[in-house]
N, C-alpha and C. Protein backbone atom coordinates (compact mmCIF):
# COMPACT_ATOMS: atom_id res chain seq x y z
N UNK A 1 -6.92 -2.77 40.00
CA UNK A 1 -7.25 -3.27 41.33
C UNK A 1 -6.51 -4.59 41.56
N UNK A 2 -6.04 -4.40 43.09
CA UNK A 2 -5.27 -5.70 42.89
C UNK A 2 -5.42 -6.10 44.63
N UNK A 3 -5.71 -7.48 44.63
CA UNK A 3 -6.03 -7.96 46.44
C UNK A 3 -5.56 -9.15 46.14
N UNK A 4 -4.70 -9.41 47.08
CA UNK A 4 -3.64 -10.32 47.63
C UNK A 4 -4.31 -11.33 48.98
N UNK A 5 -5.10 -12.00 49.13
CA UNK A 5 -5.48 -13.08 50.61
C UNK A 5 -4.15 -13.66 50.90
N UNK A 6 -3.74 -13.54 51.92
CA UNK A 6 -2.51 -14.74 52.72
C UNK A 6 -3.62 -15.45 54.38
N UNK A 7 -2.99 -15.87 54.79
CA UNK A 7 -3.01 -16.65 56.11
C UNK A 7 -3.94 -17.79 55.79
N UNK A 8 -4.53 -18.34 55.18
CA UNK A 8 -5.30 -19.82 55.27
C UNK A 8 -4.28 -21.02 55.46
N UNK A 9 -4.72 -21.22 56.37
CA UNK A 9 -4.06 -23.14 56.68
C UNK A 9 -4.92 -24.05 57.28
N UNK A 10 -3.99 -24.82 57.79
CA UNK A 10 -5.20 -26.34 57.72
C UNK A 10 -5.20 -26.13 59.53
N UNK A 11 -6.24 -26.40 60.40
CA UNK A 11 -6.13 -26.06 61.84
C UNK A 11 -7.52 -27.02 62.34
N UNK A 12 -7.24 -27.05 63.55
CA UNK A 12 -8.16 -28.10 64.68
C UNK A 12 -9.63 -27.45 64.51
N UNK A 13 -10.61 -28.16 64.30
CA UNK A 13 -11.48 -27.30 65.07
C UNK A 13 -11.73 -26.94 66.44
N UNK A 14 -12.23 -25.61 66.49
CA UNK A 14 -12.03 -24.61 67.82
C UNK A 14 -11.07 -23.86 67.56
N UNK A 15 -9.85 -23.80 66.33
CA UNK A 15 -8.75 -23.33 66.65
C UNK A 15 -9.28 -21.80 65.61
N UNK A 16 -7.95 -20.90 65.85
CA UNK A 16 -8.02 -19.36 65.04
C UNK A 16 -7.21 -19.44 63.82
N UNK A 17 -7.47 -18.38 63.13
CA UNK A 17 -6.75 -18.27 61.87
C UNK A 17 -6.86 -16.43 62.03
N UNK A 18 -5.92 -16.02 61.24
CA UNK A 18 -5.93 -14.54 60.71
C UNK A 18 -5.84 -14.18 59.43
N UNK A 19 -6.83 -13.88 58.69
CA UNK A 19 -6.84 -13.66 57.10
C UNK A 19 -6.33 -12.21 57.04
N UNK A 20 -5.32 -11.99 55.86
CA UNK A 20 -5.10 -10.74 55.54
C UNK A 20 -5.54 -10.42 54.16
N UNK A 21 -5.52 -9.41 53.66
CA UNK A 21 -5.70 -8.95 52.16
C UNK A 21 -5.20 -7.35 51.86
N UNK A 22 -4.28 -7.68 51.29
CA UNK A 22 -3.39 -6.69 50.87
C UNK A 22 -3.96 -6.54 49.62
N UNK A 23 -4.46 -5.08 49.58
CA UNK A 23 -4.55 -3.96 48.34
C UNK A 23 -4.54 -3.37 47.86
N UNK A 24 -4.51 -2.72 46.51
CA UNK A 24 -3.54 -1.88 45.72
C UNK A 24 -4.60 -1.37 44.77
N UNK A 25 -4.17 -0.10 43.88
CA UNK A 25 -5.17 0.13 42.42
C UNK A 25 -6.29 0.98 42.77
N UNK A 26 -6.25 0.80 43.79
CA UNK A 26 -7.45 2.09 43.99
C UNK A 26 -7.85 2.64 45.57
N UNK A 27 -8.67 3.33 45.77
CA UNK A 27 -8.42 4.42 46.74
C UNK A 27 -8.92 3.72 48.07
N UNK A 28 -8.20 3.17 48.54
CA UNK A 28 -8.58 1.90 49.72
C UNK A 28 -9.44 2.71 50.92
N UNK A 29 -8.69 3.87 51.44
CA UNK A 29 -9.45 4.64 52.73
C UNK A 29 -10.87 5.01 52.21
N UNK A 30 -10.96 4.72 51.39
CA UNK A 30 -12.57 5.24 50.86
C UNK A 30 -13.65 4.39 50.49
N UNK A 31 -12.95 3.11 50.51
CA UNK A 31 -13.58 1.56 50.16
C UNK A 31 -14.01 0.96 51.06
N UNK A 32 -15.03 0.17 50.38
CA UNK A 32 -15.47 -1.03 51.44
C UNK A 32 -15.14 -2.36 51.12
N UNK A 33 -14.72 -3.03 51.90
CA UNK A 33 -14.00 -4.60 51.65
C UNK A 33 -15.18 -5.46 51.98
N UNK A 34 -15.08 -6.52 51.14
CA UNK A 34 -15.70 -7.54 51.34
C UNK A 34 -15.14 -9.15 51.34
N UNK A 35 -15.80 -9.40 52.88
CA UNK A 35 -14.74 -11.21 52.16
C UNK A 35 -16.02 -12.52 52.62
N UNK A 36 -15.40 -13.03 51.21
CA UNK A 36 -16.32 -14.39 50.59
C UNK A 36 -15.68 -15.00 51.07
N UNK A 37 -16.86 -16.55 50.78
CA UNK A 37 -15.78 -17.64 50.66
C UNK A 37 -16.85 -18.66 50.01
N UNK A 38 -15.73 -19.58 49.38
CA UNK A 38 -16.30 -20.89 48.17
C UNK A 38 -16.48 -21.80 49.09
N UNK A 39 -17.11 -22.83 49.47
CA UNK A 39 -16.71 -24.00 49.96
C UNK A 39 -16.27 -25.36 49.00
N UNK A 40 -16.51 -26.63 48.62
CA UNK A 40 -16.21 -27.67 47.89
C UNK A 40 -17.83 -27.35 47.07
N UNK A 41 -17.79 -27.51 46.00
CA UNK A 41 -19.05 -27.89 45.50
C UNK A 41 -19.81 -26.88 45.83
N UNK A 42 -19.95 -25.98 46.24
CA UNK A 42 -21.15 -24.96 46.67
C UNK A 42 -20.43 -23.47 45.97
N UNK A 43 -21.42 -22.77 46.28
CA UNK A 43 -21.40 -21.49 45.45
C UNK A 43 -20.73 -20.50 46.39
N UNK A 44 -20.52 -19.38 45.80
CA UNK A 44 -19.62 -18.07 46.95
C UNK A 44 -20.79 -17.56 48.15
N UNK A 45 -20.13 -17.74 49.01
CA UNK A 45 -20.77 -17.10 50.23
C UNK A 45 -20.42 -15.76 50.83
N UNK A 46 -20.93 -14.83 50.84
CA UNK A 46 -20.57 -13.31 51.73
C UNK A 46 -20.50 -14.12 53.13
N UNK A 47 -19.44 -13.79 53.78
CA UNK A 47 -19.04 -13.69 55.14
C UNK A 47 -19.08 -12.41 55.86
N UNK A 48 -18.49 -11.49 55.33
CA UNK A 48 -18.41 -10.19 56.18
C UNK A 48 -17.88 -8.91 55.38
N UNK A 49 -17.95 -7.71 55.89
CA UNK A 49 -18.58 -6.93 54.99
C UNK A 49 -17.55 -5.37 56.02
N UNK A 50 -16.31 -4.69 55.83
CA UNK A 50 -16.09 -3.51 56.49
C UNK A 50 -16.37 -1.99 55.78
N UNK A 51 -17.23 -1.16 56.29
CA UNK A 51 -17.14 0.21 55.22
C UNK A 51 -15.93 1.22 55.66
N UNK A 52 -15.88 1.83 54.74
CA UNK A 52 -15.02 3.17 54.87
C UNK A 52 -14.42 3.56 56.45
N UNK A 53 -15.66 3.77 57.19
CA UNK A 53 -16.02 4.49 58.47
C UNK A 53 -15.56 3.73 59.37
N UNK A 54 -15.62 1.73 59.24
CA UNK A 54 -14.71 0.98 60.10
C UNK A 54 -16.23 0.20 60.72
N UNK A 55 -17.59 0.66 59.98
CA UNK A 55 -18.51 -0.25 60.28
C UNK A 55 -18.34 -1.74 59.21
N UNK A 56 -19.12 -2.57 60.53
CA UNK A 56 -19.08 -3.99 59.65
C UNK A 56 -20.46 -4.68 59.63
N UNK A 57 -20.41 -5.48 58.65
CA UNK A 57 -21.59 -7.07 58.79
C UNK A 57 -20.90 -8.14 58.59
N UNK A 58 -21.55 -9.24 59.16
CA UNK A 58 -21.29 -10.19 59.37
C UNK A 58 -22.40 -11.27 58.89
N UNK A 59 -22.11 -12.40 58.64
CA UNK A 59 -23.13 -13.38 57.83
C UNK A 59 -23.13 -14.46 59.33
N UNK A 60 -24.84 -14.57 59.57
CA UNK A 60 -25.25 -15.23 60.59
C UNK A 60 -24.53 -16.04 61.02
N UNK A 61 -23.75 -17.02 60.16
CA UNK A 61 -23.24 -18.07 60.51
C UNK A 61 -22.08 -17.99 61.16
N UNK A 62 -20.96 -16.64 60.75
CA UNK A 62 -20.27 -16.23 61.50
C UNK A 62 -20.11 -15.26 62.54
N UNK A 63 -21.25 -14.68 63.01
CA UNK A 63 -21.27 -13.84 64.07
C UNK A 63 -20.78 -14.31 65.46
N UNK A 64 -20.06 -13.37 65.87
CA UNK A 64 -19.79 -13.58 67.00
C UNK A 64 -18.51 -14.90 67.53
N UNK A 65 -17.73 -15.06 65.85
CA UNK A 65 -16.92 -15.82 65.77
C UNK A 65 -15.71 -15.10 65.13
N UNK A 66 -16.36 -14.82 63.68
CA UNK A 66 -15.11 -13.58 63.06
C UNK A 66 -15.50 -12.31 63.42
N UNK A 67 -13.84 -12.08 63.08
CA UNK A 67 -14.36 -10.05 63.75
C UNK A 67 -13.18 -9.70 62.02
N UNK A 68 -14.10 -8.77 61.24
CA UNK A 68 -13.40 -8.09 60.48
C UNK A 68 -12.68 -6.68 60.83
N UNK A 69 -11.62 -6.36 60.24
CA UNK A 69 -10.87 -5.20 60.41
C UNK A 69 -10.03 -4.30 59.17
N UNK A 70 -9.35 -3.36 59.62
CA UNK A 70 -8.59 -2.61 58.87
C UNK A 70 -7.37 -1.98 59.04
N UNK A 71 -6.59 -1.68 58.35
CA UNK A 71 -5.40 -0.76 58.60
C UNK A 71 -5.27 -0.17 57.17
N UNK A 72 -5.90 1.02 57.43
CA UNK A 72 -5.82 1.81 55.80
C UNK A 72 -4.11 2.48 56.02
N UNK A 73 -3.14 2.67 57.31
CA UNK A 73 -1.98 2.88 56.80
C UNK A 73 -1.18 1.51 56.22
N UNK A 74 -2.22 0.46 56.09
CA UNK A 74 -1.32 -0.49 55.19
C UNK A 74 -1.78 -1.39 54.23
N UNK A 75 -3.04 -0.57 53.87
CA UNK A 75 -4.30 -0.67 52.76
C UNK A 75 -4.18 -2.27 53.20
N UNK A 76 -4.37 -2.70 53.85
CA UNK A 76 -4.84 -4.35 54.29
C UNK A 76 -6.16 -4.23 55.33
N UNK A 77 -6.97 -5.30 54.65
CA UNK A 77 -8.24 -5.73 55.43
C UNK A 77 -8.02 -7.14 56.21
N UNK A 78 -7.86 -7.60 57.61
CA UNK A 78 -7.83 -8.61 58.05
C UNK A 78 -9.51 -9.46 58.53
N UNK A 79 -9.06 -10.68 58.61
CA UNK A 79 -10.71 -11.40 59.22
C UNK A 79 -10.10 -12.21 60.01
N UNK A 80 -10.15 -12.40 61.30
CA UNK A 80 -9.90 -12.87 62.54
C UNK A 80 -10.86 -13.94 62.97
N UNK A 81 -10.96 -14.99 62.67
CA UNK A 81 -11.78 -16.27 62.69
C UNK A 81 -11.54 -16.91 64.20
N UNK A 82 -12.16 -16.87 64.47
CA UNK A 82 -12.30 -18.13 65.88
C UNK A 82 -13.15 -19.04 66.41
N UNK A 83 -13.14 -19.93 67.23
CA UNK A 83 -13.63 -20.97 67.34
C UNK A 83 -14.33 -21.70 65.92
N UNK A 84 -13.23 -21.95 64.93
CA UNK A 84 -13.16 -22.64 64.11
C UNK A 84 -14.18 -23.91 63.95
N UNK A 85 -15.48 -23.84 62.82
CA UNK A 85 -15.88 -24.95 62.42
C UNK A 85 -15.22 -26.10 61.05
N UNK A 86 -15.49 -27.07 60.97
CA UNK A 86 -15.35 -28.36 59.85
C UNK A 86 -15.92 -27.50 58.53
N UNK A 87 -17.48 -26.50 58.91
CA UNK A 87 -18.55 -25.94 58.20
C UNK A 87 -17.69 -24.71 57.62
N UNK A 88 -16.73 -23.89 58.01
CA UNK A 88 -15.95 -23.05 58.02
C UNK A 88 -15.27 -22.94 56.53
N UNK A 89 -14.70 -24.64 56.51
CA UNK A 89 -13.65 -24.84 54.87
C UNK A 89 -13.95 -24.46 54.21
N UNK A 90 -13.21 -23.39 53.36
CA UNK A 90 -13.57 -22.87 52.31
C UNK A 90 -12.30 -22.22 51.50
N UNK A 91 -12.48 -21.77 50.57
CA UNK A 91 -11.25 -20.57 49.89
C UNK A 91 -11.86 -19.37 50.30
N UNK A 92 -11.12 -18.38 50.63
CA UNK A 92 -11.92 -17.23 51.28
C UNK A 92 -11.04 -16.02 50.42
N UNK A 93 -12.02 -15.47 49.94
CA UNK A 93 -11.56 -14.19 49.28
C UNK A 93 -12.06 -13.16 49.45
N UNK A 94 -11.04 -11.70 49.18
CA UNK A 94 -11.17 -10.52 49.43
C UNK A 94 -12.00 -10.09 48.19
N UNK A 95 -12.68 -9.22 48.26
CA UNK A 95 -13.35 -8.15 46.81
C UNK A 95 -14.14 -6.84 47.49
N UNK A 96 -13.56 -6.17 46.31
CA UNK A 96 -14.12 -5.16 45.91
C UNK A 96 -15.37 -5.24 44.78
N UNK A 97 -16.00 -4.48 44.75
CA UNK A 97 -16.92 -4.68 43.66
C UNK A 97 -16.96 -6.04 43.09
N UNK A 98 -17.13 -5.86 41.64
CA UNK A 98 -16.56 -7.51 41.31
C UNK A 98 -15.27 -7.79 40.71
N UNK A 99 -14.03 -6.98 41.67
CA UNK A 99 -12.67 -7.20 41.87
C UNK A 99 -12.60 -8.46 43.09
N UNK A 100 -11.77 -9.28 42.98
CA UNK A 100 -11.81 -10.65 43.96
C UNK A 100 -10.52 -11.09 43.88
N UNK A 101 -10.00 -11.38 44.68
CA UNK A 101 -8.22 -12.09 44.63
C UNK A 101 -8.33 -13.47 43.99
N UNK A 102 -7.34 -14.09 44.58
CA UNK A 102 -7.27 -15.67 43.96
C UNK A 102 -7.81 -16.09 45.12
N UNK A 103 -8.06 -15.42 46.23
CA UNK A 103 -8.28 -16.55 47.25
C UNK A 103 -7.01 -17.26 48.47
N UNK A 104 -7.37 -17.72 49.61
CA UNK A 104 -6.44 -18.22 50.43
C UNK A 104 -7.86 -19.71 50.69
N UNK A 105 -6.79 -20.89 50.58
CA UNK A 105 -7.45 -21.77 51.73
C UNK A 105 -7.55 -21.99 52.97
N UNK A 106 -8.67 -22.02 53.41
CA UNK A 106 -8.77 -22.70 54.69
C UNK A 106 -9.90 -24.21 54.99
N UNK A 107 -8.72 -24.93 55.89
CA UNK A 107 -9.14 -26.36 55.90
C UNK A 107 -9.27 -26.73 57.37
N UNK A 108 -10.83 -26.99 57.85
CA UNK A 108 -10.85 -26.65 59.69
C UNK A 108 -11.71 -28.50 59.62
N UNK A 109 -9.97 -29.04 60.36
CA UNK A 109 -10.11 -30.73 60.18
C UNK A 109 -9.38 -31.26 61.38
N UNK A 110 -9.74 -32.20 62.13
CA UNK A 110 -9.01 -32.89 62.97
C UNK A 110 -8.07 -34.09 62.57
């Protein structure tokens, strides 16, 4: 199993970001993605959650802000963040089970 996070950078708050996660090793159209995130000092947080079928969850704090997605013709799971909080910063990672990438940063700072 192998998941790749790109797009974290440093941005305004209010502003967007687009997380991707490219993955490999196992049978992606049949999987469900999940993406965390660490903040400084605090423990992993579930953010959001896509199944097989293209249903999702979302963690209270981000509802109605991120929208998770898919493209199983390019086994990548994206997370589409908007209106960006300070509360937001974190390393945000893709997993499977307890398969997890290295992570992408994101830093939401004026």
């Amino acid at each position: 199993v192998q998941l790749v996070e790109s797009g974290g950078d440093l941005v305004q708050p209010g502003g967007s970001l687009r997380l991707s996660c490219a993955a490999s090793g196992f049978t992606f159209i049949t999987s469900a993605i999940t993406w965390a995130r660490q903040a400084p000092g605090k423990g992993l947080e579930w953010v959001s959650k896509i199944y097989s079928g293209g249903e999702t969850l979302y963690a209270d704090s981000v509802k109605g802000r991120f929208t998770i997605s898919r493209d199983n013709a390019r086994n990548t799971v994206y997370l589409q963040m908007n209106s960006l909080k300070p509360e937001d910063t974190a390393v945000y990672y893709c997993a499977i089970g307890s398969n997890r990438g290295r992570g992408t940063q994101v830093t939401v700072s004026s």
